[in-house]
C-alpha atoms as a PDB file:
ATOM      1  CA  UNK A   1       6.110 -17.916  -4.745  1.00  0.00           C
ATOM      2  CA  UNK A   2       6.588 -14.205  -5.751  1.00  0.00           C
ATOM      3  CA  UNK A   3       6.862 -11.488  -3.170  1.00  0.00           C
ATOM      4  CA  UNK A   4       3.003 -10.607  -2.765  1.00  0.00           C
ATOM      5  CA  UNK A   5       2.438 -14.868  -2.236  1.00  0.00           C
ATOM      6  CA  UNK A   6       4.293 -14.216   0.536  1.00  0.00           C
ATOM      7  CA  UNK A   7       3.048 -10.864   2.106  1.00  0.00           C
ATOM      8  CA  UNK A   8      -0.412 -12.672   1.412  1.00  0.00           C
ATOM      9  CA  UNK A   9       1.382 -16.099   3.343  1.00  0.00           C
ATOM     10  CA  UNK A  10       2.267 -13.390   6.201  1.00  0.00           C
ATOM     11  CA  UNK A  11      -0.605 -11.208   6.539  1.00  0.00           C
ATOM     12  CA  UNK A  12      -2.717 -14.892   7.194  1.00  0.00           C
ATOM     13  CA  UNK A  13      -0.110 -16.410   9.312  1.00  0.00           C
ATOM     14  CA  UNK A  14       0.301 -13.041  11.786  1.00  0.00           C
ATOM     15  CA  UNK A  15      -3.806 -13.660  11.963  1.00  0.00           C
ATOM     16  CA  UNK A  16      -3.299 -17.295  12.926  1.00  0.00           C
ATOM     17  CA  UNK A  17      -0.664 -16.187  15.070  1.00  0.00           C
ATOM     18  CA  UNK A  18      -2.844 -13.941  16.700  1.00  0.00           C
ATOM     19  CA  UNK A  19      -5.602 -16.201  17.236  1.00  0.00           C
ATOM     20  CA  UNK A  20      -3.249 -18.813  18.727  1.00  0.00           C
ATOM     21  CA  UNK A  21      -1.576 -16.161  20.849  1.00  0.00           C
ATOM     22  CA  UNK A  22      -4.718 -13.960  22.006  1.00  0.00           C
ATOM     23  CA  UNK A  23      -4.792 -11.214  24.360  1.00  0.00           C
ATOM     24  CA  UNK A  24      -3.259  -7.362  23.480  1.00  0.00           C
ATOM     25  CA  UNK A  25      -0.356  -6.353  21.661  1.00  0.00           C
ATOM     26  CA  UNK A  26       1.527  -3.532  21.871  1.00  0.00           C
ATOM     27  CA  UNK A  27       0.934  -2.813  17.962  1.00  0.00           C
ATOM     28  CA  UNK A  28      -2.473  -3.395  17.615  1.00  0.00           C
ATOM     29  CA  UNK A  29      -3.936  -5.018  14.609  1.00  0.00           C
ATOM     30  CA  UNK A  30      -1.231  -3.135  12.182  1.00  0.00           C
ATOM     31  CA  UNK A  31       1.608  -4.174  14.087  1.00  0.00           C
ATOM     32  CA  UNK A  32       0.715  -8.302  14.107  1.00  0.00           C
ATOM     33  CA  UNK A  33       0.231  -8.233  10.196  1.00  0.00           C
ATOM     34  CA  UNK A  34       3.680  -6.388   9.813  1.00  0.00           C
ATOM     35  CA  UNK A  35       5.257  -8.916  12.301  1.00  0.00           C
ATOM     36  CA  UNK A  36       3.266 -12.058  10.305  1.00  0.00           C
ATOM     37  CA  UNK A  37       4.753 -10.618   7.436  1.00  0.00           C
ATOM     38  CA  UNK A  38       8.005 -10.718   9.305  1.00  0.00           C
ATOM     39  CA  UNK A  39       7.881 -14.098  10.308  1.00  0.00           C
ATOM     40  CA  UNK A  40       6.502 -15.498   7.089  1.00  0.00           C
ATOM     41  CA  UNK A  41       9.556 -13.908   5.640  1.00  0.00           C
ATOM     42  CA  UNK A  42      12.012 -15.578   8.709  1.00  0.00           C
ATOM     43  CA  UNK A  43      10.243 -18.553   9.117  1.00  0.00           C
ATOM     44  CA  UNK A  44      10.811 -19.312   5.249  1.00  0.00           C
ATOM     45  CA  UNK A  45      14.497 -18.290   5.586  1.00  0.00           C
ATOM     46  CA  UNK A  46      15.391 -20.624   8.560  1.00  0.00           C
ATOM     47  CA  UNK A  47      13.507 -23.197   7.047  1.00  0.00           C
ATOM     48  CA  UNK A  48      15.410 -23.371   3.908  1.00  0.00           C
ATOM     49  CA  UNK A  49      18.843 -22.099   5.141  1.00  0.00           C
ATOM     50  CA  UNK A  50      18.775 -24.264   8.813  1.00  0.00           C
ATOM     51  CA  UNK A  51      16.605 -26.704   8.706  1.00  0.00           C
ATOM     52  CA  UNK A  52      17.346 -27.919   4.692  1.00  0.00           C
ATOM     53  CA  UNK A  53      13.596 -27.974   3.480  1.00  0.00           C
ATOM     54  CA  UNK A  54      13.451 -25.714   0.464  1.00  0.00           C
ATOM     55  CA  UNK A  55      10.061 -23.615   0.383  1.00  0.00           C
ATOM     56  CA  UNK A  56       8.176 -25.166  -2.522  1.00  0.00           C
ATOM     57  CA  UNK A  57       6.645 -22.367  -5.481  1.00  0.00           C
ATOM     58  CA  UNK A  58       3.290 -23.851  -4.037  1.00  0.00           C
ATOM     59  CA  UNK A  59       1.553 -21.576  -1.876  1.00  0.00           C
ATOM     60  CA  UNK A  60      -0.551 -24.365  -0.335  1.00  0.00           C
ATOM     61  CA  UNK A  61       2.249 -26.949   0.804  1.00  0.00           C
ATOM     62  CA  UNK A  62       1.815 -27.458   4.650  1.00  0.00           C
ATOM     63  CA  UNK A  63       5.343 -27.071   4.978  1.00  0.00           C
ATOM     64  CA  UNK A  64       5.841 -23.404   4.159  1.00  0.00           C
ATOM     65  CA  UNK A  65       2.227 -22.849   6.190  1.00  0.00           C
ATOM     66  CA  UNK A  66       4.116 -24.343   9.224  1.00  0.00           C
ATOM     67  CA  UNK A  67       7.184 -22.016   8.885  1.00  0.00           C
ATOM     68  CA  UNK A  68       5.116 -19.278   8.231  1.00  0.00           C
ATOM     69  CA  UNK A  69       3.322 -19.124  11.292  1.00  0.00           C
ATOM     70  CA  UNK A  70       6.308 -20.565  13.139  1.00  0.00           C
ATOM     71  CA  UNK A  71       7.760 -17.221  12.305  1.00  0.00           C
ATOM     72  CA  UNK A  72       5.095 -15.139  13.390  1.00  0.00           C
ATOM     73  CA  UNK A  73       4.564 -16.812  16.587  1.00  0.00           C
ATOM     74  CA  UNK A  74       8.212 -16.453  17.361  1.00  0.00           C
ATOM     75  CA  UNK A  75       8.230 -12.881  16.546  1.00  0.00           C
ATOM     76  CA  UNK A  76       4.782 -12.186  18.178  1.00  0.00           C
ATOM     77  CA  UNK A  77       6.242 -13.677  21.161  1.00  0.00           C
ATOM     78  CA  UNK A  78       9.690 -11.725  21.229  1.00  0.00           C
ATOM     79  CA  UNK A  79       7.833  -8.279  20.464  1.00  0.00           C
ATOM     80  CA  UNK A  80       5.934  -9.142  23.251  1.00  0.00           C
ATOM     81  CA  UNK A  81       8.501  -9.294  25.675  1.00  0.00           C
ATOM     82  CA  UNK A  82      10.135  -6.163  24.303  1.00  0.00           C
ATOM     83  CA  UNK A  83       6.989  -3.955  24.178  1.00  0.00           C
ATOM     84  CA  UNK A  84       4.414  -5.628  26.130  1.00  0.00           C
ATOM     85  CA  UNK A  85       3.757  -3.084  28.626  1.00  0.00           C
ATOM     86  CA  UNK A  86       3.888  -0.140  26.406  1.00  0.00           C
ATOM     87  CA  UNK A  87      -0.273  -0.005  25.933  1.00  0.00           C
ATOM     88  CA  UNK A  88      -0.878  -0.425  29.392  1.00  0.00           C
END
């Protein structure tokens, strides 16, 4: 996948994230798509590097869908405990 498959991959995994990880964050709207573009980005990494399943050029394998948003959560969770009491 090129680089915009994978902001694309990103910007619909931080909405998944959000949806399975409701309730406010620090960042607002902007800040979840920049971290689900974050974890897309991470969640392909570690999948490739760690856990030896190379991301496919596919866009639609379930594989890369599940790092993806494995990222995303992970990093939606973390940014959370950093800055979740910064809106309040």
């Amino acid at each position: 996948m090129s680089i915009i498959g994978w902001i694309i991959l990103g910007l619909l995994a931080g909405a998944i994230a959000k949806f399975l990880l409701p309730g406010r964050d620090p960042g607002g709207f902007i800040g979840t798509t920049l971290i689900g573009v974050a974890g897309a980005f991470i969640g392909g990494w570690i999948a490739a590097h760690w856990l030896d399943h190379p991301i496919t050029k596919n866009f639609y394998d379930g594989a890369t869908w599940a790092a993806a948003i494995g990222g995303s959560l992970v990093l939606l969770i973390v940014y959370r405990i950093l800055f979740g009491n910064s809106r309040d």
